[in-house]
PDB file of N, CA and C in Angstrom:
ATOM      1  N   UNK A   1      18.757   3.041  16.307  1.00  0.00           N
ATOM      2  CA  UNK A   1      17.605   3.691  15.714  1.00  0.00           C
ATOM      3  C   UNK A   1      17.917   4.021  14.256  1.00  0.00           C
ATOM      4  N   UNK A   2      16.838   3.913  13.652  1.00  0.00           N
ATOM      5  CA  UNK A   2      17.314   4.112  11.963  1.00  0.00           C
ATOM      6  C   UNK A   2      17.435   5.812  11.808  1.00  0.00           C
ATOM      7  N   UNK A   3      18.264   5.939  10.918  1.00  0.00           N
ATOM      8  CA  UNK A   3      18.821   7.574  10.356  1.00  0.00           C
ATOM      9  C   UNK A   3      18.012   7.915  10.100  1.00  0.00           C
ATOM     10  N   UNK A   4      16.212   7.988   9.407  1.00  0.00           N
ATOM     11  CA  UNK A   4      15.351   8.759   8.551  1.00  0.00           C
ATOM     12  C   UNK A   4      14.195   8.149   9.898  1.00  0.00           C
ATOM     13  N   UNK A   5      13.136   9.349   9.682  1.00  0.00           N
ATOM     14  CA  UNK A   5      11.924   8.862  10.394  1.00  0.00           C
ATOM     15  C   UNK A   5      11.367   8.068   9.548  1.00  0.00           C
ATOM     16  N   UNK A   6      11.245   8.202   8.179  1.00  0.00           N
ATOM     17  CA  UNK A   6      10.571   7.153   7.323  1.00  0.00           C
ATOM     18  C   UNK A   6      11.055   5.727   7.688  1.00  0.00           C
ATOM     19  N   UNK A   7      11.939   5.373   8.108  1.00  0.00           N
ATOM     20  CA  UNK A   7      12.328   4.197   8.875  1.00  0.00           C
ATOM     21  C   UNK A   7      11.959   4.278  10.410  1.00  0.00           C
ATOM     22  N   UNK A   8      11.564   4.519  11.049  1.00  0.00           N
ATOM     23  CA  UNK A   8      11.548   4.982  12.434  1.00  0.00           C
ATOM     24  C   UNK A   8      10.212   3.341  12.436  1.00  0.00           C
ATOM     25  N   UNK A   9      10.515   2.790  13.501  1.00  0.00           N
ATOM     26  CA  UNK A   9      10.016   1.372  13.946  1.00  0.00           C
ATOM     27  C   UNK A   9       8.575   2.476  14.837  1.00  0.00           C
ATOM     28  N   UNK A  10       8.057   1.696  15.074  1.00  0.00           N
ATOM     29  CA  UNK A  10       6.743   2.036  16.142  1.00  0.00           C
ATOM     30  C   UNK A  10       6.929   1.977  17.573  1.00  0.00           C
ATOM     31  N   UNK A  11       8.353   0.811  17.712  1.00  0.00           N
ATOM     32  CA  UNK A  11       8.842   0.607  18.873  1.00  0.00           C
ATOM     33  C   UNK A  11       9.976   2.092  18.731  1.00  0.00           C
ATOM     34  N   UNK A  12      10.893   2.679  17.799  1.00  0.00           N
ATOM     35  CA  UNK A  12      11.642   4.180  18.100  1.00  0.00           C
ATOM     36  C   UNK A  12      10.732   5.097  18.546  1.00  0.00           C
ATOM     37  N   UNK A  13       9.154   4.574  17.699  1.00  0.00           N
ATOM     38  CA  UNK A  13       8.454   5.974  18.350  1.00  0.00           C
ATOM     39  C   UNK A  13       8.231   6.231  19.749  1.00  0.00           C
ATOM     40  N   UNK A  14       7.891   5.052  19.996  1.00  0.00           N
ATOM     41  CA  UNK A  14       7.780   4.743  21.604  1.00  0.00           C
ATOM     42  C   UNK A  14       8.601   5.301  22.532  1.00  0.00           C
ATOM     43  N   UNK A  15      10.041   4.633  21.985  1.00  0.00           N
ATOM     44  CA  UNK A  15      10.999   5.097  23.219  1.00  0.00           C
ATOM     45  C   UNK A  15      11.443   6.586  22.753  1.00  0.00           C
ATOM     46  N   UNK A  16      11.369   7.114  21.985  1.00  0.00           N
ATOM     47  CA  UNK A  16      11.812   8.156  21.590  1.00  0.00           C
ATOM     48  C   UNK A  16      11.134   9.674  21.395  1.00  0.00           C
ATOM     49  N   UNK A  17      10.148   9.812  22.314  1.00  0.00           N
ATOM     50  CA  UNK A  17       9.251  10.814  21.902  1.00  0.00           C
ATOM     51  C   UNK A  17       9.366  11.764  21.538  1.00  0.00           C
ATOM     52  N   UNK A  18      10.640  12.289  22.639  1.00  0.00           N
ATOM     53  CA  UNK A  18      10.860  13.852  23.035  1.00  0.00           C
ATOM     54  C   UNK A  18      11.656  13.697  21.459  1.00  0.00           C
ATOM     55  N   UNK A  19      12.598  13.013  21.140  1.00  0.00           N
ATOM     56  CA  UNK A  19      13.039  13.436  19.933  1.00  0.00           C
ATOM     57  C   UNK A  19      12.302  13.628  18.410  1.00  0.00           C
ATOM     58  N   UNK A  20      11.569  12.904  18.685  1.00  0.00           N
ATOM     59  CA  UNK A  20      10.245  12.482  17.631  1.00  0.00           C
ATOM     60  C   UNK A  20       9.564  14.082  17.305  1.00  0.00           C
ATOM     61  N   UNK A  21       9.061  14.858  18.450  1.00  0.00           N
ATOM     62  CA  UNK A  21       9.251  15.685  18.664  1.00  0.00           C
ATOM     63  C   UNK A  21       9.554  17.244  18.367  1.00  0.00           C
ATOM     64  N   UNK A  22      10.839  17.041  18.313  1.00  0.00           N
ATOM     65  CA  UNK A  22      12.135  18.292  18.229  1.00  0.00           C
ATOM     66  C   UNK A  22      11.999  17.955  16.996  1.00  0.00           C
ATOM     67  N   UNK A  23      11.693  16.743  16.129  1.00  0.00           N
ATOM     68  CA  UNK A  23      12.063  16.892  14.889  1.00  0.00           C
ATOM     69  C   UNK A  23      11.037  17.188  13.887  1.00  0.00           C
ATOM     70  N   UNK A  24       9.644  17.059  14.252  1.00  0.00           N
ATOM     71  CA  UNK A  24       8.470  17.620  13.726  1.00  0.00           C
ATOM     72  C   UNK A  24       8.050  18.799  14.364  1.00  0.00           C
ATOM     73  N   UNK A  25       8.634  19.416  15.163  1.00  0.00           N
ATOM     74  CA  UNK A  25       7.716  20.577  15.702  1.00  0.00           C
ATOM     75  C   UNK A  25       8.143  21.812  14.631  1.00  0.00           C
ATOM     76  N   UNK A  26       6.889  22.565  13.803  1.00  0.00           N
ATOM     77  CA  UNK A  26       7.541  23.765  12.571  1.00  0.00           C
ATOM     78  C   UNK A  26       7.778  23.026  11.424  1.00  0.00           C
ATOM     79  N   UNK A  27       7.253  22.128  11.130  1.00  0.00           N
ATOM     80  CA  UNK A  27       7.819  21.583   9.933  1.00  0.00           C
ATOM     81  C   UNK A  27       7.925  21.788   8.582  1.00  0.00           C
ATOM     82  N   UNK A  28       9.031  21.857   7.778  1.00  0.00           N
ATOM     83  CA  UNK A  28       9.316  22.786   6.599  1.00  0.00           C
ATOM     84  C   UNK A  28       9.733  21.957   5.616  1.00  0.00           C
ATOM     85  N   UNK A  29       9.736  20.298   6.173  1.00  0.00           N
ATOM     86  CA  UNK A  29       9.788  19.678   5.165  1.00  0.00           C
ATOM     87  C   UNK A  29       8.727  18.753   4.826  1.00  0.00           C
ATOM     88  N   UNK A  30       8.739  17.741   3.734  1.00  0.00           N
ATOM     89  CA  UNK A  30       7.456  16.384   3.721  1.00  0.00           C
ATOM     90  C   UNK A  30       8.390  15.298   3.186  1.00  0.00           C
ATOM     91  N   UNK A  31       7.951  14.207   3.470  1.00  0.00           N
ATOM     92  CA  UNK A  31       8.516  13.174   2.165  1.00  0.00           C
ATOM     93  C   UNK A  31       7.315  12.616   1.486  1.00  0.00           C
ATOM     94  N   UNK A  32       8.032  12.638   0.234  1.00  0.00           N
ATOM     95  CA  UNK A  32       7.523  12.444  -0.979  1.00  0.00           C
ATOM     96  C   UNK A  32       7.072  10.736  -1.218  1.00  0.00           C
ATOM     97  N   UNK A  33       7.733  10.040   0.066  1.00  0.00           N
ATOM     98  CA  UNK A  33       7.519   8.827  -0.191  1.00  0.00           C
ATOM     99  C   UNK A  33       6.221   8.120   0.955  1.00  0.00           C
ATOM    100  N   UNK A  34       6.472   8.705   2.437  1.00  0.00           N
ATOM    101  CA  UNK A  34       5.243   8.257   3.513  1.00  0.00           C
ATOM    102  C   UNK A  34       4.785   9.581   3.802  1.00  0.00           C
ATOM    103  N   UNK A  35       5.119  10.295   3.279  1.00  0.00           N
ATOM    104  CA  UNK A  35       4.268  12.059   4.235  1.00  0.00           C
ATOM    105  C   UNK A  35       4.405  12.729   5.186  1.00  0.00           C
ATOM    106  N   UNK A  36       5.648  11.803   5.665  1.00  0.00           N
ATOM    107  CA  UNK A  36       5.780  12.347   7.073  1.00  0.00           C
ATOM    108  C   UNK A  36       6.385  14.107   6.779  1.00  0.00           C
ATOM    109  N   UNK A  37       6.418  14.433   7.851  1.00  0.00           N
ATOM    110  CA  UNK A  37       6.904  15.330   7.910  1.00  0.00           C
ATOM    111  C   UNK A  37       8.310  16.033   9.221  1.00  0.00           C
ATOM    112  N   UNK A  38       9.039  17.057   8.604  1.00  0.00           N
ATOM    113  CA  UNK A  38      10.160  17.246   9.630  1.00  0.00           C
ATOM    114  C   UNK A  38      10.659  18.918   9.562  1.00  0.00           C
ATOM    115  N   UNK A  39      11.437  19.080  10.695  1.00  0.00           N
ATOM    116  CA  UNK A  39      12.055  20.263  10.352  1.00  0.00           C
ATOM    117  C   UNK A  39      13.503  21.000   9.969  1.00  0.00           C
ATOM    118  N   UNK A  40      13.928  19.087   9.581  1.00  0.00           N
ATOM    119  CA  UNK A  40      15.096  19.332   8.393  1.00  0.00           C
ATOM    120  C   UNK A  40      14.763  18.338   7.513  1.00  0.00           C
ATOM    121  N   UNK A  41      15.369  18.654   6.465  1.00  0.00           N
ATOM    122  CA  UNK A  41      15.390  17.488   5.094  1.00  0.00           C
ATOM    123  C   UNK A  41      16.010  16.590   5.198  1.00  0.00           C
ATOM    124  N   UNK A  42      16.784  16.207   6.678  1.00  0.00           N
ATOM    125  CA  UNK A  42      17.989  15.171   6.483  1.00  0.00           C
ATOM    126  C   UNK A  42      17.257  14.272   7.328  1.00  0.00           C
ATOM    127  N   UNK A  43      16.173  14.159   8.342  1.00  0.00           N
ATOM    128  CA  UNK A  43      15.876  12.813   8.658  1.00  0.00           C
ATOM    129  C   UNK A  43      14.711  12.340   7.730  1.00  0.00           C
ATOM    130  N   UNK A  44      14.223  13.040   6.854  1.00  0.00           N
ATOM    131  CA  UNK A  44      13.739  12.284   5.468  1.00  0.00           C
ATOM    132  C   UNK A  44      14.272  11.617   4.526  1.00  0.00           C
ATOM    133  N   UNK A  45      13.592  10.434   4.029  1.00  0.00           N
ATOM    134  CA  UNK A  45      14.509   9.944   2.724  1.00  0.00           C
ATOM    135  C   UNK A  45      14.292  10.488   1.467  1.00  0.00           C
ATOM    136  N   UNK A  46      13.031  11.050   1.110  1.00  0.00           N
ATOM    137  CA  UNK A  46      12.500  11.893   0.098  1.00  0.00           C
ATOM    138  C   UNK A  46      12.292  13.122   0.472  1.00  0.00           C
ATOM    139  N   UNK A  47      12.634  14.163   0.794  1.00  0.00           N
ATOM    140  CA  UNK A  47      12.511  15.409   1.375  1.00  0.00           C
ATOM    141  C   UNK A  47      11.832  16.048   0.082  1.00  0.00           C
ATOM    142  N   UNK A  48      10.999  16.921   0.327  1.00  0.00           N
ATOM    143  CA  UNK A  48      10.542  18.297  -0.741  1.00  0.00           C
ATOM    144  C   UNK A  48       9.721  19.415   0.861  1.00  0.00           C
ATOM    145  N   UNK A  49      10.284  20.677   0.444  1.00  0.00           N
ATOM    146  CA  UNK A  49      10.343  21.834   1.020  1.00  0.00           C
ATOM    147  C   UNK A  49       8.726  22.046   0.532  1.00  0.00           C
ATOM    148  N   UNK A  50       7.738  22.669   1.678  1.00  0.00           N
ATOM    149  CA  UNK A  50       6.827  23.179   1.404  1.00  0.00           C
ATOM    150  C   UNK A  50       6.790  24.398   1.061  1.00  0.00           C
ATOM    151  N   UNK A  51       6.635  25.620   0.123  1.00  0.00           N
ATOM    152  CA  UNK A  51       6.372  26.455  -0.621  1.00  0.00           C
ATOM    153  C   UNK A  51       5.545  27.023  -0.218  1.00  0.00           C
ATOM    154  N   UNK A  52       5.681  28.389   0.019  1.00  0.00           N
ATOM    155  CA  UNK A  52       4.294  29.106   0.431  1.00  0.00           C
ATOM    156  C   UNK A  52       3.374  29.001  -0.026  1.00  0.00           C
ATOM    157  N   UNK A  53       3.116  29.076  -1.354  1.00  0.00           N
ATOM    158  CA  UNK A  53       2.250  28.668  -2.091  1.00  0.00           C
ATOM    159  C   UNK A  53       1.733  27.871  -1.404  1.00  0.00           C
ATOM    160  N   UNK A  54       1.821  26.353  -1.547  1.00  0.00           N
ATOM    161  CA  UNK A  54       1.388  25.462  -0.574  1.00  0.00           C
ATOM    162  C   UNK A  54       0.709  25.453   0.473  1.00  0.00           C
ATOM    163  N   UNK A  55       1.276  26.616   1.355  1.00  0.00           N
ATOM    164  CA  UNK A  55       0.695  26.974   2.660  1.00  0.00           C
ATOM    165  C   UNK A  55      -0.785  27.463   2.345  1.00  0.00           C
ATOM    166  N   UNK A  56      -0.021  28.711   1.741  1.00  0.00           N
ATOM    167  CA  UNK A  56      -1.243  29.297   1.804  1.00  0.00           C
ATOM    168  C   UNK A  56      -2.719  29.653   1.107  1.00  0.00           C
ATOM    169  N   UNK A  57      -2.355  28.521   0.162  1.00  0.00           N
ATOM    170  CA  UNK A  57      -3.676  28.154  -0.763  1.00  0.00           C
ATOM    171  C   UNK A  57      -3.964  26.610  -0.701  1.00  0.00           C
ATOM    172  N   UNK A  58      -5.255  26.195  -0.822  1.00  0.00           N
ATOM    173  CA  UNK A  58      -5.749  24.982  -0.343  1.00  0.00           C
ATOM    174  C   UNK A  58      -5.380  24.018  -1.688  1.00  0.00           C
ATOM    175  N   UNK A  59      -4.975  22.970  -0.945  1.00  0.00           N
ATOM    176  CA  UNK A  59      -4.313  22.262  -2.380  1.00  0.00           C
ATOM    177  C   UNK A  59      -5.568  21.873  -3.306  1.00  0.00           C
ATOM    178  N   UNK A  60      -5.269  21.738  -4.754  1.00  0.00           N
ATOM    179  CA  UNK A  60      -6.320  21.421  -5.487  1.00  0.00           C
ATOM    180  C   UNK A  60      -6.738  19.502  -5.592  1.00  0.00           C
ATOM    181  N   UNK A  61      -8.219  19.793  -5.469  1.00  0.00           N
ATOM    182  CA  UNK A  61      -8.790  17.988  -5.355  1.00  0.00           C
ATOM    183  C   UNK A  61      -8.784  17.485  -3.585  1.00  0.00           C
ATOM    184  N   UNK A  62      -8.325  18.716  -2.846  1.00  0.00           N
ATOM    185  CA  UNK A  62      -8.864  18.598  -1.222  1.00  0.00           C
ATOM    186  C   UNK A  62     -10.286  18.596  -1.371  1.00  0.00           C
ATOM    187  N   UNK A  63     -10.806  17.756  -0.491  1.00  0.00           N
ATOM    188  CA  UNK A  63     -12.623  17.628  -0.152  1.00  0.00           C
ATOM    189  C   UNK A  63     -12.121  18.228   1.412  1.00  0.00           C
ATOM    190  N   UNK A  64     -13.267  19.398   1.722  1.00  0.00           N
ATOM    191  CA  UNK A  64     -13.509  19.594   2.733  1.00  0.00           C
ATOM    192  C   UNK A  64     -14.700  19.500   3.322  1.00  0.00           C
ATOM    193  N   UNK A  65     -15.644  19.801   3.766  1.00  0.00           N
ATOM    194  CA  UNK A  65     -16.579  19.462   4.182  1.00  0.00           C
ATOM    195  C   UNK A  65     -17.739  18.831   3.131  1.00  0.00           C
ATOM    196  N   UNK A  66     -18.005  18.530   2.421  1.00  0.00           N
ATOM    197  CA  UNK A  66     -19.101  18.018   1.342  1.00  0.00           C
ATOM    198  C   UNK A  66     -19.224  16.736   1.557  1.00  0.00           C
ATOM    199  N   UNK A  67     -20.635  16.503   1.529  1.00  0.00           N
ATOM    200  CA  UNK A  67     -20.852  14.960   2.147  1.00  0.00           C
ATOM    201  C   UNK A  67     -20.269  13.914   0.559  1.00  0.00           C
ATOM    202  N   UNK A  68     -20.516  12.682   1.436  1.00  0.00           N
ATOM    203  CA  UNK A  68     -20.057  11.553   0.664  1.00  0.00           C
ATOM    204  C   UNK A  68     -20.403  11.618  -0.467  1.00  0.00           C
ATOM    205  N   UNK A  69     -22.008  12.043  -0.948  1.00  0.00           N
ATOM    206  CA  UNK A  69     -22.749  11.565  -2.514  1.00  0.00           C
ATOM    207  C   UNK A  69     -22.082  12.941  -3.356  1.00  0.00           C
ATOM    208  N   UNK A  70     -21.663  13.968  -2.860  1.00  0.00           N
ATOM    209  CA  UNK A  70     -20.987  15.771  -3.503  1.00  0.00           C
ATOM    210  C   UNK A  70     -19.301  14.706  -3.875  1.00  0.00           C
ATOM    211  N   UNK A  71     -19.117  13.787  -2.906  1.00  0.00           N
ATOM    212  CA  UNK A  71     -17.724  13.421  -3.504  1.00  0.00           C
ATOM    213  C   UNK A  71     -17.782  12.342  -4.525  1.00  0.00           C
ATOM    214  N   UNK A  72     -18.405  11.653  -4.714  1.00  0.00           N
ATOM    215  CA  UNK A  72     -18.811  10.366  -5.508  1.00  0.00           C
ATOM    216  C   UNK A  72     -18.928  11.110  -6.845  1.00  0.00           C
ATOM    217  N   UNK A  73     -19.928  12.274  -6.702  1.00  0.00           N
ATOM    218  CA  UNK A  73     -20.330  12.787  -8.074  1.00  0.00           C
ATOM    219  C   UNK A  73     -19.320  13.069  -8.971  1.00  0.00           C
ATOM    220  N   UNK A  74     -18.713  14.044  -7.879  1.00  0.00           N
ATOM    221  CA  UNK A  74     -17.257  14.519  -8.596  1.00  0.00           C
ATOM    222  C   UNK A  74     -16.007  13.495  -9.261  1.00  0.00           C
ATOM    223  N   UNK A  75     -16.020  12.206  -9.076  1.00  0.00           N
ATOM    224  CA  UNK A  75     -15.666  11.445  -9.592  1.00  0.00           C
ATOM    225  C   UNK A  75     -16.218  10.895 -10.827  1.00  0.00           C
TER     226      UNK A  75
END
């Protein structure tokens, strides 16, 4: 099985759930390169720590509910 989930095959996900798992459940990290996410920095290849900040304010240029023509405009 590859060292980083960012490598993780579709076939590791498969056989590997429960670990798949243990390693996203709480997650405190992201990568910077597919998004995944984990709850150490070491099975990422790009790790960055989410920041409270982060948490707890809505990131800027999120669309949440506004229909399609409210998002078009804004472009």
């Amino acid at each position: 099985m590859a060292k980083t989930l960012c490598d993780w095959s579709k076939r590791d996900l498969e056989k590997h759930p429960d670990k798949l798992l243990e390693l996203v459940r709480d997650p405190r990290y992201y990568c910077r390169k597919c998004a995944r996410v984990a709850n150490t920095s070491k099975v990422l290849c790009k790790p960055r720590s989410f920041s409270k900040a982060t948490l707890s304010s809505p990131a800027e240029g999120v669309i949440t509910t506004d229909s399609k023509a409210e998002r078009t405009r804004r472009r």
